[in-house]
C-alpha atoms as a PDB file:
ATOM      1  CA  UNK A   1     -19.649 -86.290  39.351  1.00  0.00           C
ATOM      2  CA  UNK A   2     -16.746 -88.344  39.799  1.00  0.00           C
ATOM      3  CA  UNK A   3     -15.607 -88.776  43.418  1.00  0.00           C
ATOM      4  CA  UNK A   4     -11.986 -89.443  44.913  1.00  0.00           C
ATOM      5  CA  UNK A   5     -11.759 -91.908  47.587  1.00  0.00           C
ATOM      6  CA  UNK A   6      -8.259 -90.741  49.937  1.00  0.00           C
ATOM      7  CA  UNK A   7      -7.624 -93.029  53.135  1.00  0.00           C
ATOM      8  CA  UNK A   8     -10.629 -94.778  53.814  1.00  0.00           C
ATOM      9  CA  UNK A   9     -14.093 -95.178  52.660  1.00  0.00           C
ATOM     10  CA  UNK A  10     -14.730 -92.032  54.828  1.00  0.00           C
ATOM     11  CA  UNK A  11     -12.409 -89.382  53.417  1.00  0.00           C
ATOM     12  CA  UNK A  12     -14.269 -88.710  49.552  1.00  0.00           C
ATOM     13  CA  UNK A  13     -14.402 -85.618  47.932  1.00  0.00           C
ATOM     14  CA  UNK A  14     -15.336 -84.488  44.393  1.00  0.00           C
ATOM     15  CA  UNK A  15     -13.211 -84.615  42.024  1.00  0.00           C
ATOM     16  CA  UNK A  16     -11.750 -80.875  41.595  1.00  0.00           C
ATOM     17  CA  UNK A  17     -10.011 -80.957  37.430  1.00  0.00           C
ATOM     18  CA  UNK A  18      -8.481 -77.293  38.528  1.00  0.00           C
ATOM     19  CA  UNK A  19      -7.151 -78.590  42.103  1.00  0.00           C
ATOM     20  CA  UNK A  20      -5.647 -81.697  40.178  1.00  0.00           C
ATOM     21  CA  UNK A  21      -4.087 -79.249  37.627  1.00  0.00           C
ATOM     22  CA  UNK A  22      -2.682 -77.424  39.994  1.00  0.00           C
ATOM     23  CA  UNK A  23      -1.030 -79.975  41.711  1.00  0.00           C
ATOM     24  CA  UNK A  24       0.661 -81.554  38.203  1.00  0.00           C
ATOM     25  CA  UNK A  25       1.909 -77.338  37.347  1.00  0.00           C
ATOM     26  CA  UNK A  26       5.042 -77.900  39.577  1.00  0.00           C
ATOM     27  CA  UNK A  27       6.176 -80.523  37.276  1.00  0.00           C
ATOM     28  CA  UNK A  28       4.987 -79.639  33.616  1.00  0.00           C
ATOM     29  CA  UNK A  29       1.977 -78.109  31.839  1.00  0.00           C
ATOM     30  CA  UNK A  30      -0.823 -79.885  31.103  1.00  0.00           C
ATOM     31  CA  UNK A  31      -3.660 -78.995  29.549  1.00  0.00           C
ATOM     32  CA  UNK A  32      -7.436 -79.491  30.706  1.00  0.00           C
ATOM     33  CA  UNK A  33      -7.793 -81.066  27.265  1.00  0.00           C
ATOM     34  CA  UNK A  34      -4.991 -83.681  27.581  1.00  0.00           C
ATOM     35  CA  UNK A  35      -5.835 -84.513  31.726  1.00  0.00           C
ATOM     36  CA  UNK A  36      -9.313 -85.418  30.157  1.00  0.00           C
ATOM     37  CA  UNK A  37      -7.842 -87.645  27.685  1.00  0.00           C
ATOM     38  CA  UNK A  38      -6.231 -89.616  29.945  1.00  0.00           C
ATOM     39  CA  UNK A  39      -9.067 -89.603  32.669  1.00  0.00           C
ATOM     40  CA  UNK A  40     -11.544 -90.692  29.940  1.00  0.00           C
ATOM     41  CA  UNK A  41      -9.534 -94.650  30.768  1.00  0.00           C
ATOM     42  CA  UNK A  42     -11.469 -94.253  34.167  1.00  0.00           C
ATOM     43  CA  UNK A  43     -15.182 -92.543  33.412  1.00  0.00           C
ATOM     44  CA  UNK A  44     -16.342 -95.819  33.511  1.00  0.00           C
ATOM     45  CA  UNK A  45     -16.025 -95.639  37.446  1.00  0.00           C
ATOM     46  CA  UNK A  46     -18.146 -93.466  39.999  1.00  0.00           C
ATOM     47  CA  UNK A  47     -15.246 -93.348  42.552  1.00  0.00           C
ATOM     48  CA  UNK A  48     -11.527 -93.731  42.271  1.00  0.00           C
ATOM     49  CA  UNK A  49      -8.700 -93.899  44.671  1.00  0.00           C
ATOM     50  CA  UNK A  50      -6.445 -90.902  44.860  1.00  0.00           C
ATOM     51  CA  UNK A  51      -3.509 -93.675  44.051  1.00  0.00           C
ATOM     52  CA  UNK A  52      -5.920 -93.600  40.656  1.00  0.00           C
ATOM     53  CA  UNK A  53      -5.214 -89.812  40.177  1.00  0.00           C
ATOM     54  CA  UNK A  54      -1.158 -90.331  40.818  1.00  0.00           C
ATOM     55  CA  UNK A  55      -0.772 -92.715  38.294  1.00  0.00           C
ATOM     56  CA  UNK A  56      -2.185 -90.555  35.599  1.00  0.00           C
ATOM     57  CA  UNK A  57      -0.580 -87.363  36.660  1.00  0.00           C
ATOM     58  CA  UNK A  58       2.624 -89.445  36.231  1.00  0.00           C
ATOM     59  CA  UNK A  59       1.801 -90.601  32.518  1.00  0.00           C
ATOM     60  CA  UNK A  60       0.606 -86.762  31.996  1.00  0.00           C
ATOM     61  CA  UNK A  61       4.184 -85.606  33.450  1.00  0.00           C
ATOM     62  CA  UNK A  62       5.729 -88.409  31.637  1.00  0.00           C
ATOM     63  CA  UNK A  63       4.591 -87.579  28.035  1.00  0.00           C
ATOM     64  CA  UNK A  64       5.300 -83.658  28.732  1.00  0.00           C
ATOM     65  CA  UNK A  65       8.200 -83.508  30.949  1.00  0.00           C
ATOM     66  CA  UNK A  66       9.840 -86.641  30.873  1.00  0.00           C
ATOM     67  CA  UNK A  67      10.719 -89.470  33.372  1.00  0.00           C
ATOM     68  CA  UNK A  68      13.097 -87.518  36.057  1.00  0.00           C
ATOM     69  CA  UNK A  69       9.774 -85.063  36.363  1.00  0.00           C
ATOM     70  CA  UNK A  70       7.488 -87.781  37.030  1.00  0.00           C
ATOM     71  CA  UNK A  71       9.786 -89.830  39.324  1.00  0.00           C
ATOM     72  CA  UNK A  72       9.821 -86.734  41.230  1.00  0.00           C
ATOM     73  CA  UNK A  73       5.842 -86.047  41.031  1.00  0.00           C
ATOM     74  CA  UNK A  74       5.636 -89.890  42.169  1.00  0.00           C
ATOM     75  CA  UNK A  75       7.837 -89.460  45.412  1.00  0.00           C
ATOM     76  CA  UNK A  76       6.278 -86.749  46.219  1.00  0.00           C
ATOM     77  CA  UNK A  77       2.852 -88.602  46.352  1.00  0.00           C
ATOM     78  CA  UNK A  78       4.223 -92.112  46.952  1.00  0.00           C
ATOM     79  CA  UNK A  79       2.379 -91.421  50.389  1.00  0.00           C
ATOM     80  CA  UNK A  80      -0.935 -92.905  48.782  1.00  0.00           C
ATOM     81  CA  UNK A  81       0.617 -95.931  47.780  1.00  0.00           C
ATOM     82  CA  UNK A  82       0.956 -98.498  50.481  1.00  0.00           C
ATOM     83  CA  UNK A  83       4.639 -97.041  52.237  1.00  0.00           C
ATOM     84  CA  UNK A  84       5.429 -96.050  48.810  1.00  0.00           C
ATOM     85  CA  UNK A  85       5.887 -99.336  47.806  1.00  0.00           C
ATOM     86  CA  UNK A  86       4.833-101.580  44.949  1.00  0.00           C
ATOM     87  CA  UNK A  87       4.774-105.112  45.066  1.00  0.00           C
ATOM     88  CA  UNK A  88       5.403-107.690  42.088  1.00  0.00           C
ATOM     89  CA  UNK A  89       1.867-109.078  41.507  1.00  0.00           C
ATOM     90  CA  UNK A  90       1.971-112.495  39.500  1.00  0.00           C
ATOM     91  CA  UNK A  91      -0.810-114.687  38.254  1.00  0.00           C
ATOM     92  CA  UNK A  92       0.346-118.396  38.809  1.00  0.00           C
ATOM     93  CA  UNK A  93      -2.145-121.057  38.223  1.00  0.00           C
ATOM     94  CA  UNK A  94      -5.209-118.569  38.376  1.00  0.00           C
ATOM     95  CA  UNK A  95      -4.338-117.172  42.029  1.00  0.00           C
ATOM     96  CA  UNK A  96      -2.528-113.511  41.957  1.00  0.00           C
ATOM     97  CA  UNK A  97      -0.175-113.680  44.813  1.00  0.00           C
ATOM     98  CA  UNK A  98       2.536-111.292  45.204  1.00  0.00           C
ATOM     99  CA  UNK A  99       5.784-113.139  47.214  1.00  0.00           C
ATOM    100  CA  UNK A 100       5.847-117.196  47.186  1.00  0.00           C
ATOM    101  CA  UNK A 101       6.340-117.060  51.193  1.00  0.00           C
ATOM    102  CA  UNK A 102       2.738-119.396  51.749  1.00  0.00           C
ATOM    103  CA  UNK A 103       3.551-121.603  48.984  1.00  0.00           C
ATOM    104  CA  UNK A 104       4.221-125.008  49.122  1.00  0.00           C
ATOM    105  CA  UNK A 105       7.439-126.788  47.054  1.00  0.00           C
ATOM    106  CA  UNK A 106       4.933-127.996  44.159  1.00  0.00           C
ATOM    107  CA  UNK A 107       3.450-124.509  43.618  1.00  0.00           C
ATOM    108  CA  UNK A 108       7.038-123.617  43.875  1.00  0.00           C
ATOM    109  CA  UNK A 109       8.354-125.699  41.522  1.00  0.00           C
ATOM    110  CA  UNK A 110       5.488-124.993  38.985  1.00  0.00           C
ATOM    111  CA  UNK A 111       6.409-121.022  39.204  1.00  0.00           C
ATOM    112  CA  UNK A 112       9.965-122.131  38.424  1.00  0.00           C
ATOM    113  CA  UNK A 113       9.193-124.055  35.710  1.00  0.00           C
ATOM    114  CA  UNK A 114       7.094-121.757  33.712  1.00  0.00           C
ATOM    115  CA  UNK A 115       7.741-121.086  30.670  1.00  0.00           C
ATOM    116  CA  UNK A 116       8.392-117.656  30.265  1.00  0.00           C
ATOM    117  CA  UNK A 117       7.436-116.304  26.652  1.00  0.00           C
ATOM    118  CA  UNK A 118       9.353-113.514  25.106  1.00  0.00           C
ATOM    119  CA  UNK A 119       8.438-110.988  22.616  1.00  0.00           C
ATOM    120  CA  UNK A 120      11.927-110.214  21.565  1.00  0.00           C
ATOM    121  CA  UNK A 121      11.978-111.075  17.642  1.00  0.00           C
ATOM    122  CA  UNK A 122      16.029-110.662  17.968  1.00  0.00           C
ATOM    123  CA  UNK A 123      16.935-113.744  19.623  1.00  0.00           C
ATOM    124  CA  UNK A 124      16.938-116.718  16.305  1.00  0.00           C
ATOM    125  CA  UNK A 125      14.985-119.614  16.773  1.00  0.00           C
ATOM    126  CA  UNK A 126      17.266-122.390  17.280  1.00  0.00           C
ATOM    127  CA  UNK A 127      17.783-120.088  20.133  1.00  0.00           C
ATOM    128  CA  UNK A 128      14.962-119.706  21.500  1.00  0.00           C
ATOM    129  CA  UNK A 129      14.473-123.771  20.513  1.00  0.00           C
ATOM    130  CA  UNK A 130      17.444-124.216  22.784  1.00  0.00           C
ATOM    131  CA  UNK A 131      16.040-122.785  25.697  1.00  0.00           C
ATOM    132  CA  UNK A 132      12.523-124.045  25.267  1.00  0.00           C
ATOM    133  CA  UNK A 133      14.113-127.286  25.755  1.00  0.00           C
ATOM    134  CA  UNK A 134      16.346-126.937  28.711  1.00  0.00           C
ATOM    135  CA  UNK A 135      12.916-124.986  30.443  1.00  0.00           C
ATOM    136  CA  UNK A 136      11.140-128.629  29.849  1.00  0.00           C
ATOM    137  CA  UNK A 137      13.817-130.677  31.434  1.00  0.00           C
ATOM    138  CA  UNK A 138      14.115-128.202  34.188  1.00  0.00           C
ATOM    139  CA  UNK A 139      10.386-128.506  34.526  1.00  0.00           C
ATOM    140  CA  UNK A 140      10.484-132.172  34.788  1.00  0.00           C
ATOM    141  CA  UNK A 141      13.451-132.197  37.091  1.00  0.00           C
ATOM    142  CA  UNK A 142      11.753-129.798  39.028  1.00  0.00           C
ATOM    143  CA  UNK A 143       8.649-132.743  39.454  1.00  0.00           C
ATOM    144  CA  UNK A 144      10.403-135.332  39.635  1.00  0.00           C
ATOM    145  CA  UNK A 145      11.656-134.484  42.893  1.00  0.00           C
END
């Protein structure tokens, strides 16, 4: 039986599918069949964080109510979240960090200068050419110094 970690290590409970249910009925309905759908991305762990259990009630809101529903489901439970906040995590040089703050002007100037790929297929590719080139003289600008 899957258990829900809330707080600290200290507050777990069983999971409860009908308490969960109940607490997603305020902003759409979802089915027992389609919450287990989504759940099956996490039967590969034992215990979960309630945070866990807010993110898929959101996508289970999201597909059957839309996103005004499940922004409103999410402040409602933002309390589980660190102040309700998220914070931009980014992998830079094989260290996830979340603000630049500690870092020193190289590390810095490497995050500047990455070169950010795109996936947008609209952009032509002297374009995209264009700006790969002004990225590398920014990037050995940015070194240089």
């Amino acid at each position: 039986m899957k258990k829900i970690i809330y707080r600290n290590q200290n507050e777990i409970e069983n999971f409860d599918m009908k308490r969960f249910l109940k607490s997603l009925s305020k902003y759409a309905k979802v089915s027992e069949k389609d919450a287990k759908a989504v759940l099956a991305d996490y039967d590969q762990y034992e215990t979960m964080h309630v945070s866990c259990l807010v993110e898929v009630g959101m996508k289970l809101i999201g597909a059957k109510a839309g996103d005004a529903a499940m922004k409103e489901y999410f402040d409602e439970h933002a309390d589980w979240f660190e102040e309700g906040k998220f914070e931009r995590l980014r992998r830079i040089t094989g260290y996830l960090v979340g603000t630049l703050d500690r870092w020193n002007d190289a590390k810095k100037a490497e995050e500047k200068a990455r070169v950010k790929h795109s996936v947008n297929s609209s952009v032509n590719d002297a374009e995209r050419l264009a700006a790969l080139e002004v990225q590398a003289m920014e990037h050995n600008l940015a070194y240089a110094q």
